[in-house]
Protein backbone atom coordinates (compact mmCIF):
# COMPACT_ATOMS: atom_id res chain seq x y z
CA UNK A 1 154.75 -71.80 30.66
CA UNK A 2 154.35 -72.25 34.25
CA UNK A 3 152.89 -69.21 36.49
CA UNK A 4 155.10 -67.48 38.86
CA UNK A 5 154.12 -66.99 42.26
CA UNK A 6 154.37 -62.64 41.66
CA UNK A 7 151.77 -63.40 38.97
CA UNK A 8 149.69 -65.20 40.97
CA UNK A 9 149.84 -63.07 43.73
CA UNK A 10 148.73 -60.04 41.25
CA UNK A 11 145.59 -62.10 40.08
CA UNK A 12 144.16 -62.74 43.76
CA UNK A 13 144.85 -59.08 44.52
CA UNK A 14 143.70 -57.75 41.39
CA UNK A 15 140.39 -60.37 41.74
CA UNK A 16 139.75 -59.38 45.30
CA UNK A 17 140.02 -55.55 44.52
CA UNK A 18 137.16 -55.99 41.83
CA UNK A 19 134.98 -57.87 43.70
CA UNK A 20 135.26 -54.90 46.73
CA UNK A 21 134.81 -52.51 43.75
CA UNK A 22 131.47 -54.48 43.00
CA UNK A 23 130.28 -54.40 46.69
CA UNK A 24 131.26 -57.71 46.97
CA UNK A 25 132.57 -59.59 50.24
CA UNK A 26 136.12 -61.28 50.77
CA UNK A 27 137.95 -62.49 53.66
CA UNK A 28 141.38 -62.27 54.58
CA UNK A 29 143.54 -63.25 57.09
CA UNK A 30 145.43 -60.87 58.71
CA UNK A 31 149.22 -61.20 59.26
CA UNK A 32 151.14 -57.76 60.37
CA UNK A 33 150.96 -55.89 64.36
CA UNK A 34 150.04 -52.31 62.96
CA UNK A 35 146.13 -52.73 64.23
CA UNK A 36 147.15 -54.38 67.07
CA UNK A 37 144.92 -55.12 70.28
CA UNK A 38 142.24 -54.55 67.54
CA UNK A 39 143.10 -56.76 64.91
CA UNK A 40 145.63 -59.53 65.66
CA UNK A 41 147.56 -61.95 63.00
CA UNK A 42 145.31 -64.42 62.28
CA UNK A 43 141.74 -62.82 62.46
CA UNK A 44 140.09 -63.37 59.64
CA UNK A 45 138.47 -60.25 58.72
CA UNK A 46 135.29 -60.45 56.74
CA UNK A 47 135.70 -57.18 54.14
CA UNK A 48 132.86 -55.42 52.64
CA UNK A 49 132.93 -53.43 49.37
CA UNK A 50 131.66 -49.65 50.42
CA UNK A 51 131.11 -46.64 48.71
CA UNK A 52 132.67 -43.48 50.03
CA UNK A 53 129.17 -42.04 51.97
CA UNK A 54 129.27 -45.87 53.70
CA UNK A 55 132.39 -45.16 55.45
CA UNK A 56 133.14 -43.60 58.10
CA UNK A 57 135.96 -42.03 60.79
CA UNK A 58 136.82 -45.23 63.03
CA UNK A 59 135.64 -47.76 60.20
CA UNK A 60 138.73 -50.66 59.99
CA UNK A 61 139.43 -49.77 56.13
CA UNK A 62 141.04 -52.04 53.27
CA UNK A 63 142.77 -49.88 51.35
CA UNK A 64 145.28 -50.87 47.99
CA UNK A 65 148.43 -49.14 48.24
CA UNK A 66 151.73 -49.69 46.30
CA UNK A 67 150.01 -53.21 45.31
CA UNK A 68 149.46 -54.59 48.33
CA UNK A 69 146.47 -54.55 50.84
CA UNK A 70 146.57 -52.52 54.22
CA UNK A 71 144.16 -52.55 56.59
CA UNK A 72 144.22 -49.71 58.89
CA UNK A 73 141.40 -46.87 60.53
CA UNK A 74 139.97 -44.49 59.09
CA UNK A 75 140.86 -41.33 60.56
CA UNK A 76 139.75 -38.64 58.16
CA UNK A 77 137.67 -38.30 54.67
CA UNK A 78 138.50 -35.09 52.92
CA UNK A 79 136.44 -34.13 49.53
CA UNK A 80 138.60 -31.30 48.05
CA UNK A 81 137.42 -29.57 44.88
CA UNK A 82 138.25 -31.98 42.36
CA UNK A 83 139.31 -35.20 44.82
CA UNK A 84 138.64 -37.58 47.80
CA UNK A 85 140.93 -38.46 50.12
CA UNK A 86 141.53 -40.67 53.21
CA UNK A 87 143.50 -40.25 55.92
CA UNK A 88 144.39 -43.58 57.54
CA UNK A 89 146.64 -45.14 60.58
CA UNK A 90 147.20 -48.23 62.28
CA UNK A 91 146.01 -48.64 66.24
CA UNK A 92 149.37 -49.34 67.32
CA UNK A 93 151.25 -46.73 64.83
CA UNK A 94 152.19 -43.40 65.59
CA UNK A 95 152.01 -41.57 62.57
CA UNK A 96 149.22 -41.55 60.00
CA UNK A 97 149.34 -43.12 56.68
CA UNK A 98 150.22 -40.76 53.85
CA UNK A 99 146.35 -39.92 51.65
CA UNK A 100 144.88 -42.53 49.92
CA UNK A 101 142.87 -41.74 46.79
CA UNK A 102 139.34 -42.60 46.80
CA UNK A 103 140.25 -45.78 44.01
CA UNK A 104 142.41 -46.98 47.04
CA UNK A 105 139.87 -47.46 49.17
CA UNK A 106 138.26 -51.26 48.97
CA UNK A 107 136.24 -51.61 51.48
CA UNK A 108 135.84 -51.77 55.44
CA UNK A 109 136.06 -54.57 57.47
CA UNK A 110 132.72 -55.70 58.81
CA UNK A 111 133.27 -58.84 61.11
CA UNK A 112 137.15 -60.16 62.40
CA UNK A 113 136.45 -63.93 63.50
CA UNK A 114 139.54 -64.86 65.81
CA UNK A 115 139.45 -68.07 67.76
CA UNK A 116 135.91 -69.39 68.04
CA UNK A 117 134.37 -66.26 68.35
CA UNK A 118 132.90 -63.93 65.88
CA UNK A 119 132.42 -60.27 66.24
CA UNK A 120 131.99 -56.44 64.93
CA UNK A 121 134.96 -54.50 65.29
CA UNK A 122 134.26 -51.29 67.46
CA UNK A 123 134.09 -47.46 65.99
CA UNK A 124 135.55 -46.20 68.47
CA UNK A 125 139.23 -46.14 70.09
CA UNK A 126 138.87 -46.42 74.06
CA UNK A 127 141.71 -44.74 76.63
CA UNK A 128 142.45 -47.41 77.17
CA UNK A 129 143.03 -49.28 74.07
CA UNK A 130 145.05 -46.51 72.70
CA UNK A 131 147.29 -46.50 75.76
CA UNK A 132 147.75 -50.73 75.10
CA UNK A 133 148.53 -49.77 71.13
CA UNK A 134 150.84 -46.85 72.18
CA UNK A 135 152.50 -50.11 74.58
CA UNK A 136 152.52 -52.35 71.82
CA UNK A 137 154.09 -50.35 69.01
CA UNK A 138 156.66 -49.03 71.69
CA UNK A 139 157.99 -52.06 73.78
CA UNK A 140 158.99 -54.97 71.47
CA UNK A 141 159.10 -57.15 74.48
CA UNK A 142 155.69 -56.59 75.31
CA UNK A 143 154.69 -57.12 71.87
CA UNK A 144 156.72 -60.20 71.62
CA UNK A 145 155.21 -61.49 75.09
CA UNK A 146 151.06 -60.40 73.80
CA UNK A 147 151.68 -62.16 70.52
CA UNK A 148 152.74 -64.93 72.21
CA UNK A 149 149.71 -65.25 74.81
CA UNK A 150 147.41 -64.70 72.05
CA UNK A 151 148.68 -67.31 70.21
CA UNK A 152 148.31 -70.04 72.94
CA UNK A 153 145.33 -68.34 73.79
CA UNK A 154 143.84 -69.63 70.57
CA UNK A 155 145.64 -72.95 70.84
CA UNK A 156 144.72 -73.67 74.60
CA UNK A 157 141.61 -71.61 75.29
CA UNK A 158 142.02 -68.63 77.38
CA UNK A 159 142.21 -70.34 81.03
CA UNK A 160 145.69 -71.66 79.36
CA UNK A 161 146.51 -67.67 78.32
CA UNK A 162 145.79 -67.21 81.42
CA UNK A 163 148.18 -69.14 83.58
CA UNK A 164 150.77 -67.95 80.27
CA UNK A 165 150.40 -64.01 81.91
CA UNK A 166 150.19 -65.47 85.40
CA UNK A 167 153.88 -67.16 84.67
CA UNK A 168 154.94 -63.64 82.95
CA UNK A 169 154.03 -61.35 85.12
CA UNK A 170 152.80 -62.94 88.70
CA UNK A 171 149.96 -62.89 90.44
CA UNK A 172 148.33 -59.94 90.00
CA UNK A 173 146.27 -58.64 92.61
CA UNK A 174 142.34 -58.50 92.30
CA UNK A 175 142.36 -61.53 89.69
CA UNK A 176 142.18 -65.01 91.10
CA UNK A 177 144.19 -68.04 90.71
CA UNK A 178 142.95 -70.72 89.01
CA UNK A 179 143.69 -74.92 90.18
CA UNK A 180 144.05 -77.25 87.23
CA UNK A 181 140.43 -78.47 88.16
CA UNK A 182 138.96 -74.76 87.49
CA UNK A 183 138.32 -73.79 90.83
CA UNK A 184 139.73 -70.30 91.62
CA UNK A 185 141.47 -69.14 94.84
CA UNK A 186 141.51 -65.69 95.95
């Protein structure tokens, strides 16, 4: 009798949650707008299995809730008497996540590859990128319009994303203009 795709889907969850539980490494791709600027769809995020002491407030956290994976920040470990706890939110949401139980918790992510480049996610939330998540979770057209940039961003290279947010929004004053050959113009 043939598999169905449900099934399936259980047995790569259920695999990948072991092998975190071992300290093991996966990598997933990353499809929803909740850790948006920080994580975009498709980064794929290099997850490490960690043990509760190996995380920490700011880590980018895979946690298993209601069968499915979520990848949000860590905002808060408690250790009540009897219990740990995590306290988790997306960048661009504004409400936290309700607790996680410690067995929730997978692992944290420990590298996002997006494009051609390769890097640690940051710790820490700037001003800045809090006021661009606050943007993004509030304006669907901006969200819409980002998404979209990013996208040929990846496609094009990022003198293409440029001349996207050029079109969108103008020139913008302080940032150059760019010829087809490369050369810019104040």
């Amino acid at each position: 009798m043939p598999s169905m795709p449900e099934d399936r889907e259980d047995l790569k969850l259920g695999l990948a949650a072991e092998m975190l539980r071992c300290h093991g490494t996966i990598y997933l791709k990353a499809w929803g707008t909740s850790m948006l600027p920080s994580v975009w769809p498709g980064d794929l995020l290099t997850i490490q299995g960690a043990a509760y002491d190996e995380v920490v407030p700011g880590d980018i956290v895979l946690v298993l809730r209601n069968d499915r994976f979520l990848i949000h920040r860590l905002v808060q470990r408690r250790r009540g008497e009897d219990c740990l706890s995590w306290i988790t939110r997306g960048d661009a949401m504004p409400d936290n996540d309700p607790p996680a139980a410690s067995s929730e918790l997978l692992g944290r992510v420990a590298g996002v590859r997006r494009g051609n480049r390769s890097f640690v996610p940051s710790g820490r939330v700037s001003p800045l990128h809090s006021a661009i998540a606050r943007m993004l979770y509030r304006a669907d057209r901006f969200r819409d319009l980002m998404l979209r940039i990013h996208a040929a961003s990846l496609q094009a290279g990022p003198r293409r994303a440029a001349q996207l947010f050029r079109g969108a929004f103008g020139a913008v004053r302080g940032i150059p203009e760019t010829s087809p050959s490369g050369t810019s113009h104040p």
